[in-house]
Protein backbone atom coordinates (compact mmCIF):
# COMPACT_ATOMS: atom_id res chain seq x y z
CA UNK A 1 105.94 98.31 79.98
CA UNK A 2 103.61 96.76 82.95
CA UNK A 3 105.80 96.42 85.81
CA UNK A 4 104.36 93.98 89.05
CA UNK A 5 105.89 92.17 91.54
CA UNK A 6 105.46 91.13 94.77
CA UNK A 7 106.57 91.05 98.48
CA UNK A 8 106.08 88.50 100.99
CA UNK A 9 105.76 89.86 104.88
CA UNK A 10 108.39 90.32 106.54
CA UNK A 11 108.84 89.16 110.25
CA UNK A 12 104.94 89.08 110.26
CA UNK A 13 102.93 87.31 112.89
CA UNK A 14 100.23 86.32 114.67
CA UNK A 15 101.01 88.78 117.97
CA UNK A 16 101.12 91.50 115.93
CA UNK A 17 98.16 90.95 113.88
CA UNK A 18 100.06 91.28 110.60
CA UNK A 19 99.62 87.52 110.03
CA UNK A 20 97.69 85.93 107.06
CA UNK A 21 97.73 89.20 105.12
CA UNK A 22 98.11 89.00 101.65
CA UNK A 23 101.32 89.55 99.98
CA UNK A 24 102.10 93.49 98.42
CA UNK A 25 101.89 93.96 95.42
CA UNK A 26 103.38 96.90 93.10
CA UNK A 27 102.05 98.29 90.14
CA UNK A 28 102.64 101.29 88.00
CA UNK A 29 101.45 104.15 90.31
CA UNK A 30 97.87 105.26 88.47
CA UNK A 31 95.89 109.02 88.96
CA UNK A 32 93.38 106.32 90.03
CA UNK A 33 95.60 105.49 93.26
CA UNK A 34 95.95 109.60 93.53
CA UNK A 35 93.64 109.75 96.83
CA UNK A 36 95.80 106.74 98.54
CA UNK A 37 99.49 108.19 97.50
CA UNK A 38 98.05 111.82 98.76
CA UNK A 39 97.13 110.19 101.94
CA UNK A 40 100.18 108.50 102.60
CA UNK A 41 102.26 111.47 101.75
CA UNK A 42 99.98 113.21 104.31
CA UNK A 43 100.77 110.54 106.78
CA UNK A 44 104.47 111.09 106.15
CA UNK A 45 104.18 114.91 106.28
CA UNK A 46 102.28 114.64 109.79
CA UNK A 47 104.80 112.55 111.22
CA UNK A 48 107.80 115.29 110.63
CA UNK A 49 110.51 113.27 109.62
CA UNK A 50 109.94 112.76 105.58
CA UNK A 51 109.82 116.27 103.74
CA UNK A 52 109.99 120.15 104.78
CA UNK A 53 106.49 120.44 103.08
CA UNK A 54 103.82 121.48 105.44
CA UNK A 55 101.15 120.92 103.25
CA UNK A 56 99.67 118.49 100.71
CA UNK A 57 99.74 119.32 97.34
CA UNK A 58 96.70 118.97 94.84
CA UNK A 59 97.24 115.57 92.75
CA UNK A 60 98.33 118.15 90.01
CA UNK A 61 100.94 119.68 91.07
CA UNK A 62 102.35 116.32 92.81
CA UNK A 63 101.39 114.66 89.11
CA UNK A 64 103.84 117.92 87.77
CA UNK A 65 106.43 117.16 89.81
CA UNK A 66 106.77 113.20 89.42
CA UNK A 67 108.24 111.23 86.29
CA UNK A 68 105.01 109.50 84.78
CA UNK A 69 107.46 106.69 83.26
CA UNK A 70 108.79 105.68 86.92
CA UNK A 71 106.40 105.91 90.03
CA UNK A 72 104.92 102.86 91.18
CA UNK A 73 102.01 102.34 94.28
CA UNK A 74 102.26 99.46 96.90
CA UNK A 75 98.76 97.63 97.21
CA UNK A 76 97.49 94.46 99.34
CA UNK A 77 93.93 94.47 98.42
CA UNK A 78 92.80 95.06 101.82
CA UNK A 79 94.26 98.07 103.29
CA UNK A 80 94.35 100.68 99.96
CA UNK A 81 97.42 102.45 99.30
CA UNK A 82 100.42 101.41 101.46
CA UNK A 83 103.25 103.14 99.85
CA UNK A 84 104.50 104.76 96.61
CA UNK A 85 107.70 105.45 95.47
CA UNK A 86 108.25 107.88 92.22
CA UNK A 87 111.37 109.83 91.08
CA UNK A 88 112.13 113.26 89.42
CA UNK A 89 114.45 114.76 87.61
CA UNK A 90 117.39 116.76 89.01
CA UNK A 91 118.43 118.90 86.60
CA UNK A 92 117.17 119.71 82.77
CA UNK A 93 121.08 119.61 81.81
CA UNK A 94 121.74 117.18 79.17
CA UNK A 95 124.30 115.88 81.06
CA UNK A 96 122.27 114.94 84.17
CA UNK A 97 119.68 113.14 82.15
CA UNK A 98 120.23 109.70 83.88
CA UNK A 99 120.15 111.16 87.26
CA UNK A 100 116.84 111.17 89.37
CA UNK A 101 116.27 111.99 92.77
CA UNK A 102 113.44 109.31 94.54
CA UNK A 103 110.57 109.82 97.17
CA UNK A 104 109.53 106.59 98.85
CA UNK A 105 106.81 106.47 101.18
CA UNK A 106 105.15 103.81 102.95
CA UNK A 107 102.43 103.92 105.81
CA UNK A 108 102.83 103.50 108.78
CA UNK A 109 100.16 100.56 109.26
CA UNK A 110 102.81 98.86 106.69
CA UNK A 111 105.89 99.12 108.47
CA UNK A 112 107.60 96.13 108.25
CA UNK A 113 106.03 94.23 105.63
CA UNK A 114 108.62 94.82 103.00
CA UNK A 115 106.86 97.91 101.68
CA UNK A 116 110.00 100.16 100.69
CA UNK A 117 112.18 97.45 99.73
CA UNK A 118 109.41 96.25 96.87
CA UNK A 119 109.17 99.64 95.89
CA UNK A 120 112.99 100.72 95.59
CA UNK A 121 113.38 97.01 93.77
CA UNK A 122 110.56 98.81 91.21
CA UNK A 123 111.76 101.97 91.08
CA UNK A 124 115.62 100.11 90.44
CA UNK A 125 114.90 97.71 87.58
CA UNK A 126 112.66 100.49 85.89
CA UNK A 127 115.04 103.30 86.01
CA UNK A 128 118.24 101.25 84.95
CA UNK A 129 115.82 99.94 81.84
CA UNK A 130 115.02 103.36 80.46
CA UNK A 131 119.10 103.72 80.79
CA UNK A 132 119.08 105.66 84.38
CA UNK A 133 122.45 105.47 85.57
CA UNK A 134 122.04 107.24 89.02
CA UNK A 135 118.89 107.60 91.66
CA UNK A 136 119.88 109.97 94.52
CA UNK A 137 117.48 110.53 97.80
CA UNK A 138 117.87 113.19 100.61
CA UNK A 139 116.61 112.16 103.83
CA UNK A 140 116.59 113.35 107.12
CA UNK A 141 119.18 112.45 109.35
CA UNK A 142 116.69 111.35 112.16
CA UNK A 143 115.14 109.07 109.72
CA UNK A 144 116.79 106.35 110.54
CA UNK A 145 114.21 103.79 109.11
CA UNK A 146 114.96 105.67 105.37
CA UNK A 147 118.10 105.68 105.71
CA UNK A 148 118.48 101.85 106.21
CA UNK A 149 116.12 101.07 103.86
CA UNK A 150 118.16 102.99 101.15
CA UNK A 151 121.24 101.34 102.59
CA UNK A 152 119.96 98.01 102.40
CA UNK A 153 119.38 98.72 98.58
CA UNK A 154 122.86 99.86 97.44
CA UNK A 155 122.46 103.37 98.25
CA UNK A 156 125.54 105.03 99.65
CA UNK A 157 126.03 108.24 101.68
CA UNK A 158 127.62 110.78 99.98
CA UNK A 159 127.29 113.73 102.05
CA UNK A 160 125.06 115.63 104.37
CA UNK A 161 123.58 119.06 103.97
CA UNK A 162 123.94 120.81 107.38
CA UNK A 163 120.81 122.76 108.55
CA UNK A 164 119.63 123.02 104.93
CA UNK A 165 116.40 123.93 105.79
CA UNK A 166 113.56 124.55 108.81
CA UNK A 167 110.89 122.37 109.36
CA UNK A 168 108.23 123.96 111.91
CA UNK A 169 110.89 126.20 113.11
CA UNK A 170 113.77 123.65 113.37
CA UNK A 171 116.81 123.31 111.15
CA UNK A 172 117.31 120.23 109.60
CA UNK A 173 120.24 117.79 108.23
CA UNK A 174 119.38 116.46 105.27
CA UNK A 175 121.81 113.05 104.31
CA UNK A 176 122.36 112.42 100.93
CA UNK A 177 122.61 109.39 99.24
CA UNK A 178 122.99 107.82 95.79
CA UNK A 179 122.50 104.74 94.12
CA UNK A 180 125.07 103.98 90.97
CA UNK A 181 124.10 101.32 88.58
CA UNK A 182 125.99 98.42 87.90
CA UNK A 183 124.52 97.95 84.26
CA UNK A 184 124.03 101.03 82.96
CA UNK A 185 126.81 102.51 81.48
């Protein structure tokens, strides 16, 4: 089913140079938007507060890992690609079949513009209509952008994973946090 919608800027204006730029849109995340959502995740990667991956993977293997029925790309018609969100499954259990775990990521020339929030809305309304009943995230404690954003979008914490894991040599919390839906049964 197509899936669009749009997003006004937020807090945009002239000072900043964001004003006058035409409203994000998001569409159903395409191998033709592969070279924009590989950049972006880049971006993210670079700036050392999104993932533990050090590298970028091929569009394969990040193709392999994503749901093809929920990942959607945030576009302005100007500036390319500036965000995706997509989800994947957590476990191949029966009984975890309406639980996925969601990567959002928006650049940072976007910040602000109601990028993430479009894109959880997306990732929301299609995951509760294929009969989803929980999307989970793990994000970095420091991420304190992420976290609000998640927050702001009926996300709750549930826990944190202590020093799960090193980043370039550094452990890392990782907060967990869940979204329950309120129509799926």
């Amino acid at each position: 089913m197509p899936h669009e919608t749009s997003s006004t800027d937020r807090g945009a204006s002239s000072a900043d140079g964001t004003a006058n730029r035409p409203a994000v849109r998001v569409l159903p995340l395409t191998p033709a938007h592969a070279r924009g959502v590989l950049g972006v995740f880049d971006e993210g990667m670079r700036a050392g507060n999104a993932t533990f991956e050090t590298q970028v993977p091929t569009w394969d293997e990040w193709d392999a890992r994503h749901s093809a029925a929920h990942r959607f790309v945030a576009l302005d018609g100007t500036d390319g690609v500036l965000g995706w969100a997509a989800v994947a499954s957590v476990s191949s259990r029966a009984a975890y079949a309406g639980v996925v775990e969601l990567s959002v990521y928006v650049a940072a020339r976007a910040h602000g513009r109601g990028v993430g929030g479009a894109l959880v809305r997306a990732v929301v309304a299609s995951t509760e209509a294929a009969g989803i009943w929980t999307v989970q995230s793990g994000v970095f404690r420091e991420n304190i952008a992420s976290l609000a954003l998640h927050e702001r979008h009926g996300f709750r914490v549930v826990g944190v994973r202590e020093r799960i894991g090193r980043r370039d040599g550094v452990w890392r919390d990782v907060v967990l946090l869940e979204r329950r839906s309120a129509v799926v049964d």
